[in-house]
C-alpha atoms as a PDB file:
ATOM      1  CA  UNK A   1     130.804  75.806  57.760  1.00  0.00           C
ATOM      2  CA  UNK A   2     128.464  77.434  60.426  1.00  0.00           C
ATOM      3  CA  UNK A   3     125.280  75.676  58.398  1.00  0.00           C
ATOM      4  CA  UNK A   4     127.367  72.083  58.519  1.00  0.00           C
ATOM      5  CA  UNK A   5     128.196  72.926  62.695  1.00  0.00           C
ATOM      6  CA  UNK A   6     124.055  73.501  62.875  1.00  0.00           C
ATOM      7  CA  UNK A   7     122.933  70.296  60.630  1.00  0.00           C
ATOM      8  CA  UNK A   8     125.465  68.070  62.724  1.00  0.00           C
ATOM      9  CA  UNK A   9     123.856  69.402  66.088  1.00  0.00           C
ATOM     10  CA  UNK A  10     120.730  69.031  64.528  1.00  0.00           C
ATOM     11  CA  UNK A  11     121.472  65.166  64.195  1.00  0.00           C
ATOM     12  CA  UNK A  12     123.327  64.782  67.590  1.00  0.00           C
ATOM     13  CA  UNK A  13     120.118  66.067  69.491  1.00  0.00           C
ATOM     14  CA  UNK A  14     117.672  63.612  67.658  1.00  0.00           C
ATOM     15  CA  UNK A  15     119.971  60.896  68.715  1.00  0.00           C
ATOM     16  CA  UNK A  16     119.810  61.956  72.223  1.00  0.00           C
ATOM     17  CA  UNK A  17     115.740  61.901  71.464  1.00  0.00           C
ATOM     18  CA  UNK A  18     113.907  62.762  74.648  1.00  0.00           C
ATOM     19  CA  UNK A  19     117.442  63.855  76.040  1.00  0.00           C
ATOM     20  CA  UNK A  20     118.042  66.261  73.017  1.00  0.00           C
ATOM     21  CA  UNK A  21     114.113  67.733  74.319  1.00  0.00           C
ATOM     22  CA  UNK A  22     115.665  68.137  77.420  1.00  0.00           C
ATOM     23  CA  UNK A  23     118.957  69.967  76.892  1.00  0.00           C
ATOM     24  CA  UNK A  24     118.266  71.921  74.231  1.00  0.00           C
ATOM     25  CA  UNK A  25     114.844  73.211  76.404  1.00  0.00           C
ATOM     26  CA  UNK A  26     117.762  74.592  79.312  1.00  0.00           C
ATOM     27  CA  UNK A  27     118.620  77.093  76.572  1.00  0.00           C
ATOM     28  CA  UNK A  28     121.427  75.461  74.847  1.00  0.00           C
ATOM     29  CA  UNK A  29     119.764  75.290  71.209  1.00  0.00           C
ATOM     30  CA  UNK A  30     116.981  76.271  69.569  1.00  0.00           C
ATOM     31  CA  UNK A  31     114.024  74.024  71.302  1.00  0.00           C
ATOM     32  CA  UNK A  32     111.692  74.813  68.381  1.00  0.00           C
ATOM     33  CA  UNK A  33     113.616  73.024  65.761  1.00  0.00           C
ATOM     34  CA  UNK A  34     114.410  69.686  68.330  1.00  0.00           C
ATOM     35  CA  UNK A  35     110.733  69.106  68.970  1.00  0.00           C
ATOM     36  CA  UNK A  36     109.554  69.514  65.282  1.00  0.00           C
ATOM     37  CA  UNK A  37     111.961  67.419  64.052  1.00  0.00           C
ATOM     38  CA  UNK A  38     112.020  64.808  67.170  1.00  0.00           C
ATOM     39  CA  UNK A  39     107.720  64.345  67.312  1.00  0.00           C
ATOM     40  CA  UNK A  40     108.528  63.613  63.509  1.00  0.00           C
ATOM     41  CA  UNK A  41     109.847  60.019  64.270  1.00  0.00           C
ATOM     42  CA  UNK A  42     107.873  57.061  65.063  1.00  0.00           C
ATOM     43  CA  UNK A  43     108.920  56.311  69.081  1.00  0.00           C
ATOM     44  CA  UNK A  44     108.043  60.033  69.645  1.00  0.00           C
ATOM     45  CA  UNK A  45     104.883  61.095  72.002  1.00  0.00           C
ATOM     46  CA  UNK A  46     104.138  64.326  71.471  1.00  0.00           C
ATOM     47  CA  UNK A  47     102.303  65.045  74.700  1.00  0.00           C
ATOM     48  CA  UNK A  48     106.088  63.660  76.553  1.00  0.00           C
ATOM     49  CA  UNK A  49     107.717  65.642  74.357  1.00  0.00           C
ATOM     50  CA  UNK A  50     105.749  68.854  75.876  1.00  0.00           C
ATOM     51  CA  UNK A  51     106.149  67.582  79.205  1.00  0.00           C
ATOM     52  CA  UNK A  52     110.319  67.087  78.840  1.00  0.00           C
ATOM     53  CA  UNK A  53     110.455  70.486  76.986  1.00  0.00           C
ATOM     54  CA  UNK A  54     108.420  72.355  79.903  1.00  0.00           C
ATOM     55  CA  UNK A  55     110.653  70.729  82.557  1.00  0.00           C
ATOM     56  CA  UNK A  56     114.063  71.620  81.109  1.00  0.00           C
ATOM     57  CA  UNK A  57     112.699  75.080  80.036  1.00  0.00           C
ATOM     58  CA  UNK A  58     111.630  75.297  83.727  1.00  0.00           C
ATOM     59  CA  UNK A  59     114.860  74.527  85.500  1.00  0.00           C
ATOM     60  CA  UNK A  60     116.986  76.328  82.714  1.00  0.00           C
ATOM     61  CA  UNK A  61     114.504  79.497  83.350  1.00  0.00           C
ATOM     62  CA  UNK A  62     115.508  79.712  86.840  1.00  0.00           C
ATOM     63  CA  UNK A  63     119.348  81.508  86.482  1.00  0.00           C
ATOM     64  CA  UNK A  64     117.659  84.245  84.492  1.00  0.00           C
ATOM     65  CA  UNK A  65     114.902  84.173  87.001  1.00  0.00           C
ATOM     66  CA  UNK A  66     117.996  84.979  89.594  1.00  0.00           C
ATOM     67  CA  UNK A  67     119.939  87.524  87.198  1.00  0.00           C
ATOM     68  CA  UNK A  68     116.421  89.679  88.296  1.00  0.00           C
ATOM     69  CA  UNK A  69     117.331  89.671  91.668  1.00  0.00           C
ATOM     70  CA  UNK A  70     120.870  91.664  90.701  1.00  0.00           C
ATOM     71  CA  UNK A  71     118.538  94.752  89.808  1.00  0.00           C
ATOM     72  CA  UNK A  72     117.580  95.996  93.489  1.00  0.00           C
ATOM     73  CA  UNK A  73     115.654  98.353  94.032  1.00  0.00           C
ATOM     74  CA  UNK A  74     117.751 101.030  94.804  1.00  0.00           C
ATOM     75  CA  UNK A  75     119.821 100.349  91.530  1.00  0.00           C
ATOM     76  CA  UNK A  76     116.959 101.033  89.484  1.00  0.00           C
ATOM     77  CA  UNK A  77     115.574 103.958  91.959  1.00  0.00           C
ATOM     78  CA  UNK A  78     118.981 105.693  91.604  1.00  0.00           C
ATOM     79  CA  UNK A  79     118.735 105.172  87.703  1.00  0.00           C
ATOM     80  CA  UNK A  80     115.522 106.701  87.447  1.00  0.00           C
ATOM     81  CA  UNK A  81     116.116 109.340  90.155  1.00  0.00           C
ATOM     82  CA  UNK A  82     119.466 110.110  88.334  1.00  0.00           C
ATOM     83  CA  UNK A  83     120.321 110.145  84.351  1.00  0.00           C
ATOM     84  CA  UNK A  84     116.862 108.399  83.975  1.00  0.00           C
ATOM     85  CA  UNK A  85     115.347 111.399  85.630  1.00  0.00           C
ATOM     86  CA  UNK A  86     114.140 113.012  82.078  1.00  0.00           C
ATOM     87  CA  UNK A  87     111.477 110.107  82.002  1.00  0.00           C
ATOM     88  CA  UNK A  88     109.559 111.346  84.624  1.00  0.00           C
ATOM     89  CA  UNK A  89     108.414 108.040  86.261  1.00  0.00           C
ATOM     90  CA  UNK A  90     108.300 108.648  89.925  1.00  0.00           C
ATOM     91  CA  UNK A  91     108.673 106.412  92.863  1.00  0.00           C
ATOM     92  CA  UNK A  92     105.126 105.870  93.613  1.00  0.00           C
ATOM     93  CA  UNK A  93     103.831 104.675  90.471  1.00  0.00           C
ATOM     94  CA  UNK A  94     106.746 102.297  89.923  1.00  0.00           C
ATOM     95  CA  UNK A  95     105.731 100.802  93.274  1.00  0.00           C
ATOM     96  CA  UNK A  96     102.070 100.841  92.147  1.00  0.00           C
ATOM     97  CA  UNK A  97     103.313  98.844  88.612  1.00  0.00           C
ATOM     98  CA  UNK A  98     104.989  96.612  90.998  1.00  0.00           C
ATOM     99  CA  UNK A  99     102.145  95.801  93.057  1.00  0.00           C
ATOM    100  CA  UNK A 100      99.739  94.877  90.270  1.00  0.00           C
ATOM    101  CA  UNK A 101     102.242  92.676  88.269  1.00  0.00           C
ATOM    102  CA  UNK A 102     103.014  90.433  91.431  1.00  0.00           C
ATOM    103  CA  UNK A 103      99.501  89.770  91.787  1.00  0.00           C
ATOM    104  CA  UNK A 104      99.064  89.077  87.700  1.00  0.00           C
ATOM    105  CA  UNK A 105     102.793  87.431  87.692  1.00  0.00           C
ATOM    106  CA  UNK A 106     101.233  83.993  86.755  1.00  0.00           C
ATOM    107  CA  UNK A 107      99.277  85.463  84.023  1.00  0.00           C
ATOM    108  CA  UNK A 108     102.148  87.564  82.616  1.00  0.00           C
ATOM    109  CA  UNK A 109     104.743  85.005  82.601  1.00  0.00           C
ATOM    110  CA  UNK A 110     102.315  82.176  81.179  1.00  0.00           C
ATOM    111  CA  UNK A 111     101.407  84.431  78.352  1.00  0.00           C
ATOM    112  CA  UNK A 112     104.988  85.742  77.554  1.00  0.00           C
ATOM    113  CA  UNK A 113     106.203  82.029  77.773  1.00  0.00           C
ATOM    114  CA  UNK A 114     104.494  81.593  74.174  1.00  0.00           C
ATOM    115  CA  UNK A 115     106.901  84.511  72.704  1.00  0.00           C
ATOM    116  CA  UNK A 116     110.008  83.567  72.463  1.00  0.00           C
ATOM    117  CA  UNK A 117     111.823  87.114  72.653  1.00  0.00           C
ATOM    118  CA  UNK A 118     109.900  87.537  75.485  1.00  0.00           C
ATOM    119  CA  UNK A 119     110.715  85.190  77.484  1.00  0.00           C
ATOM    120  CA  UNK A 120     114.363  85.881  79.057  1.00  0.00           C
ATOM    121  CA  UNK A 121     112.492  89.576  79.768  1.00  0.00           C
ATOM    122  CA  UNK A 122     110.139  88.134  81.782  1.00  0.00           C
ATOM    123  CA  UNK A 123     112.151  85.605  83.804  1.00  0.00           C
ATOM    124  CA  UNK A 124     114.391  88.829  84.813  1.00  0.00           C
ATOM    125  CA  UNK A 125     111.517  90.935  85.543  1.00  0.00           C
ATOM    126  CA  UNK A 126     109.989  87.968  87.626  1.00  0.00           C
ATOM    127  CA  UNK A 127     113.331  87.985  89.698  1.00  0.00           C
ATOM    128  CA  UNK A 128     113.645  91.291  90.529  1.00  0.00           C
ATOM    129  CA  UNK A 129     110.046  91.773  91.539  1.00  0.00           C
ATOM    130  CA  UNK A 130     111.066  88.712  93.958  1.00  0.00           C
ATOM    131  CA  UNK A 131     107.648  87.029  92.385  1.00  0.00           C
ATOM    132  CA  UNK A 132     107.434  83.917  94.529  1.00  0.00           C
ATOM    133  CA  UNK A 133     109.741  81.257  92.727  1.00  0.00           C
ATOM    134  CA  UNK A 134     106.856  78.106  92.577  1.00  0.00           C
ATOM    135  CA  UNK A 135     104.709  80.805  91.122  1.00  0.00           C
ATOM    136  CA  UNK A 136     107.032  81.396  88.637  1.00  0.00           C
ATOM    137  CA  UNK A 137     107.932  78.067  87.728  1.00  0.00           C
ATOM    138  CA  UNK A 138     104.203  76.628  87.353  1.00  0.00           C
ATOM    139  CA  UNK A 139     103.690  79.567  84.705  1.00  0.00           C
ATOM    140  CA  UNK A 140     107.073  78.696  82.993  1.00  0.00           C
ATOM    141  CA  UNK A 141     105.914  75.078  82.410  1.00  0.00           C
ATOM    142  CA  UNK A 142     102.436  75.871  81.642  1.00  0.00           C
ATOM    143  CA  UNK A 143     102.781  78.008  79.204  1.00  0.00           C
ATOM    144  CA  UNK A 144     106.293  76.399  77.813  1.00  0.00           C
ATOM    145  CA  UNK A 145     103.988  72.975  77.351  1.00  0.00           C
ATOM    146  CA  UNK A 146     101.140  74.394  75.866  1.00  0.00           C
ATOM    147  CA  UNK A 147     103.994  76.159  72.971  1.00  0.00           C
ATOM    148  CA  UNK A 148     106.031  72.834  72.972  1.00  0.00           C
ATOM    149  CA  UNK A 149     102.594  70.544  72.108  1.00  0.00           C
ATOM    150  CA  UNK A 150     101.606  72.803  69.103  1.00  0.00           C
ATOM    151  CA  UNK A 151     105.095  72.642  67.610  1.00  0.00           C
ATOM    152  CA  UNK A 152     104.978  68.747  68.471  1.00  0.00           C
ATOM    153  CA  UNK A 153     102.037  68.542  66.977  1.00  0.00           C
ATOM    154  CA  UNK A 154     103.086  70.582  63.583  1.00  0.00           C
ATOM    155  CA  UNK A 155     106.423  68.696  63.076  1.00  0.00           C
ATOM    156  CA  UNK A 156     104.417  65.363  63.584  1.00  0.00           C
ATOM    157  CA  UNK A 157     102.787  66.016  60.910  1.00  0.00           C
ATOM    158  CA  UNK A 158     104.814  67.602  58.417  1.00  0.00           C
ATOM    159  CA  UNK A 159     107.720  65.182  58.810  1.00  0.00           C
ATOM    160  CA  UNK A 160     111.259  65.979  58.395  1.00  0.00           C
ATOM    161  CA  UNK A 161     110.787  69.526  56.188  1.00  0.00           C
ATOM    162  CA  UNK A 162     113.008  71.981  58.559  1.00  0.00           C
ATOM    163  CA  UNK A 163     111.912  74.606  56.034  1.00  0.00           C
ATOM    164  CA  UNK A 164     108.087  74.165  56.254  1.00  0.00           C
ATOM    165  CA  UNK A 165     108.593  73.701  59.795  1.00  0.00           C
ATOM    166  CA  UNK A 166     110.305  77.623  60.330  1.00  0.00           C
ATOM    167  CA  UNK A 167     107.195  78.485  57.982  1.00  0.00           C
ATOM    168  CA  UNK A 168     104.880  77.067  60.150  1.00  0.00           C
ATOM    169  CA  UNK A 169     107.148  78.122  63.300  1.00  0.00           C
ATOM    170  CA  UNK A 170     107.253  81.799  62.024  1.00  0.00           C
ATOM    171  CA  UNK A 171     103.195  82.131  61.493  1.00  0.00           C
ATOM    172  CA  UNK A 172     102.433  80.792  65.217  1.00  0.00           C
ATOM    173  CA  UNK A 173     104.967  82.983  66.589  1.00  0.00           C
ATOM    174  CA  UNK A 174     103.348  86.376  64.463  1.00  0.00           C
ATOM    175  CA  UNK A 175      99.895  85.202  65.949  1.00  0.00           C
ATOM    176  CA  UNK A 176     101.281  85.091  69.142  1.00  0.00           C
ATOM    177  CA  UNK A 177     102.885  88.135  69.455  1.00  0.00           C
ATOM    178  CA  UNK A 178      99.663  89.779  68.211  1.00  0.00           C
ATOM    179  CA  UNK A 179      97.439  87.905  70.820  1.00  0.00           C
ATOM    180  CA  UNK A 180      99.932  88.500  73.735  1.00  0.00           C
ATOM    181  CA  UNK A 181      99.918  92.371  72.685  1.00  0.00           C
ATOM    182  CA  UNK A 182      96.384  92.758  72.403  1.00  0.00           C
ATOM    183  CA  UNK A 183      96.287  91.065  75.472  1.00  0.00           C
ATOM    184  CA  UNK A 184      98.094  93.769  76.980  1.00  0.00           C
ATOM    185  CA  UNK A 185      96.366  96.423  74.884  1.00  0.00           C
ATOM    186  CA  UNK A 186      92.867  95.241  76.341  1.00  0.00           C
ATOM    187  CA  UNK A 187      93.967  94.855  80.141  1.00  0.00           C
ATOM    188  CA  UNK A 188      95.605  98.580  79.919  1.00  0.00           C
ATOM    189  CA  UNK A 189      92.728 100.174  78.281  1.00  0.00           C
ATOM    190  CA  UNK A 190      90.477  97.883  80.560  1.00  0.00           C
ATOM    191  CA  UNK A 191      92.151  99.206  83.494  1.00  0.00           C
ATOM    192  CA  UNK A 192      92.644 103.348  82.437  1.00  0.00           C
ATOM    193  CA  UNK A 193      89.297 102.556  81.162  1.00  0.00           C
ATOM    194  CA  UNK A 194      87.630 106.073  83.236  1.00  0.00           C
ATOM    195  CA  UNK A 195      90.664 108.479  81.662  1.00  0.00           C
ATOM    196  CA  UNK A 196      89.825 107.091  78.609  1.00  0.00           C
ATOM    197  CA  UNK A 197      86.842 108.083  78.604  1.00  0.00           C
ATOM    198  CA  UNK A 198      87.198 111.294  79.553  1.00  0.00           C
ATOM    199  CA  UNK A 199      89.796 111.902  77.412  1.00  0.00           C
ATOM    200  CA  UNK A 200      87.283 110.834  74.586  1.00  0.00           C
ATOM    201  CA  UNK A 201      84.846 112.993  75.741  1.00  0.00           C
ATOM    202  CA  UNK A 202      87.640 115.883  75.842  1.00  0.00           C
ATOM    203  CA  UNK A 203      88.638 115.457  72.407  1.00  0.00           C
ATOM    204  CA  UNK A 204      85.070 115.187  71.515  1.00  0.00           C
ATOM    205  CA  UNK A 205      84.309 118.681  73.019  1.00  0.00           C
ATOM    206  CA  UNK A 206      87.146 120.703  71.388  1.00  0.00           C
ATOM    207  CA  UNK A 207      86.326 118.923  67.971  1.00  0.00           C
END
């Protein structure tokens, strides 16, 4: 039943062509499997494809973008200060961690646009550090284009073959989680680069 509801949804969003791009990019379906199958027909342009997929993903971004703003500051202080205190993260750093992710925040959400578990994560993190909204959005559709064209550009060419498509879909998604973490990895070691080192040279001396 559910696999008939999926393959009939499947078929009313390639009618809707462009339009299907569109709505299913807000959030409503899976945009993944609507622009691999879509760039597979012969009046599709892969590079407007992209473009209609980073606008709808843009606008439909923006609610979870406001959900963030829900999670003041004082709601999260009086977590952390209260049943969250065994975690030992104090005020300062958090506003320290706050600091250096509003002036990264196009980075961060450009990058985390190209994983999709991600990406709601982000857009609520974006709110609640009140990162400036235009900021925000440019990231969303840069980095929501750039993920759209390659999966354009892989259902283009393999045709209508949903299951080589999730193949396909599944191994970008694995490299991409392993870039965006050593990403992170680099920039954190990068910036705790000194402690590292003297750490290192800690370990070194009572081994």
């Amino acid at each position: 039943m559910l696999d008939i509801l999926i393959s009939k949804l499947i078929i009313w969003f390639l009618e809707l062509e462009y339009w299907g791009v569109f709505l299913s990019a807000l959030g409503v379906f899976p945009t993944e499997i609507s622009i691999a199958l879509f760039s597979a027909t012969s009046e599709a342009n892969i590079f407007t494809i992209a473009l209609v997929s980073a606008v709808g993903a843009s606008i439909g971004s923006i609610p979870t973008y406001f959900l963030g703003y829900l999670f003041t500051e004082e709601k999260v202080y009086f977590w952390l200060e209260g049943r969250w205190k065994f975690l030992g993260i104090e005020r300062s750093k958090v506003e320290k961690s706050k600091e250096q992710m509003r002036k990264k925040a196009f980075i961060y959400v450009f990058i985390t646009r190209l994983v999709p578990w991600l990406r709601v994560v982000t857009s609520i993190a974006a709110g609640f550090l009140r990162v400036n909204l235009f900021i925000y959005s440019v990231g969303v559709f840069g980095g929501v284009f750039l993920y759209s064209l390659g999966i354009a550009y892989i259902g283009n060419k393999i045709g209508y073959n949903l299951e080589e498509i999730m193949r396909y879909i599944g191994l970008i998604d694995r490299w991409l989680i392993l870039f965006t973490v050593g990403y992170f990895a680099v920039s954190i070691g990068y910036k705790n680069r000194e402690k590292i080192s003297k750490w290192i040279l800690s370990f070194k001396k009572t081994h």
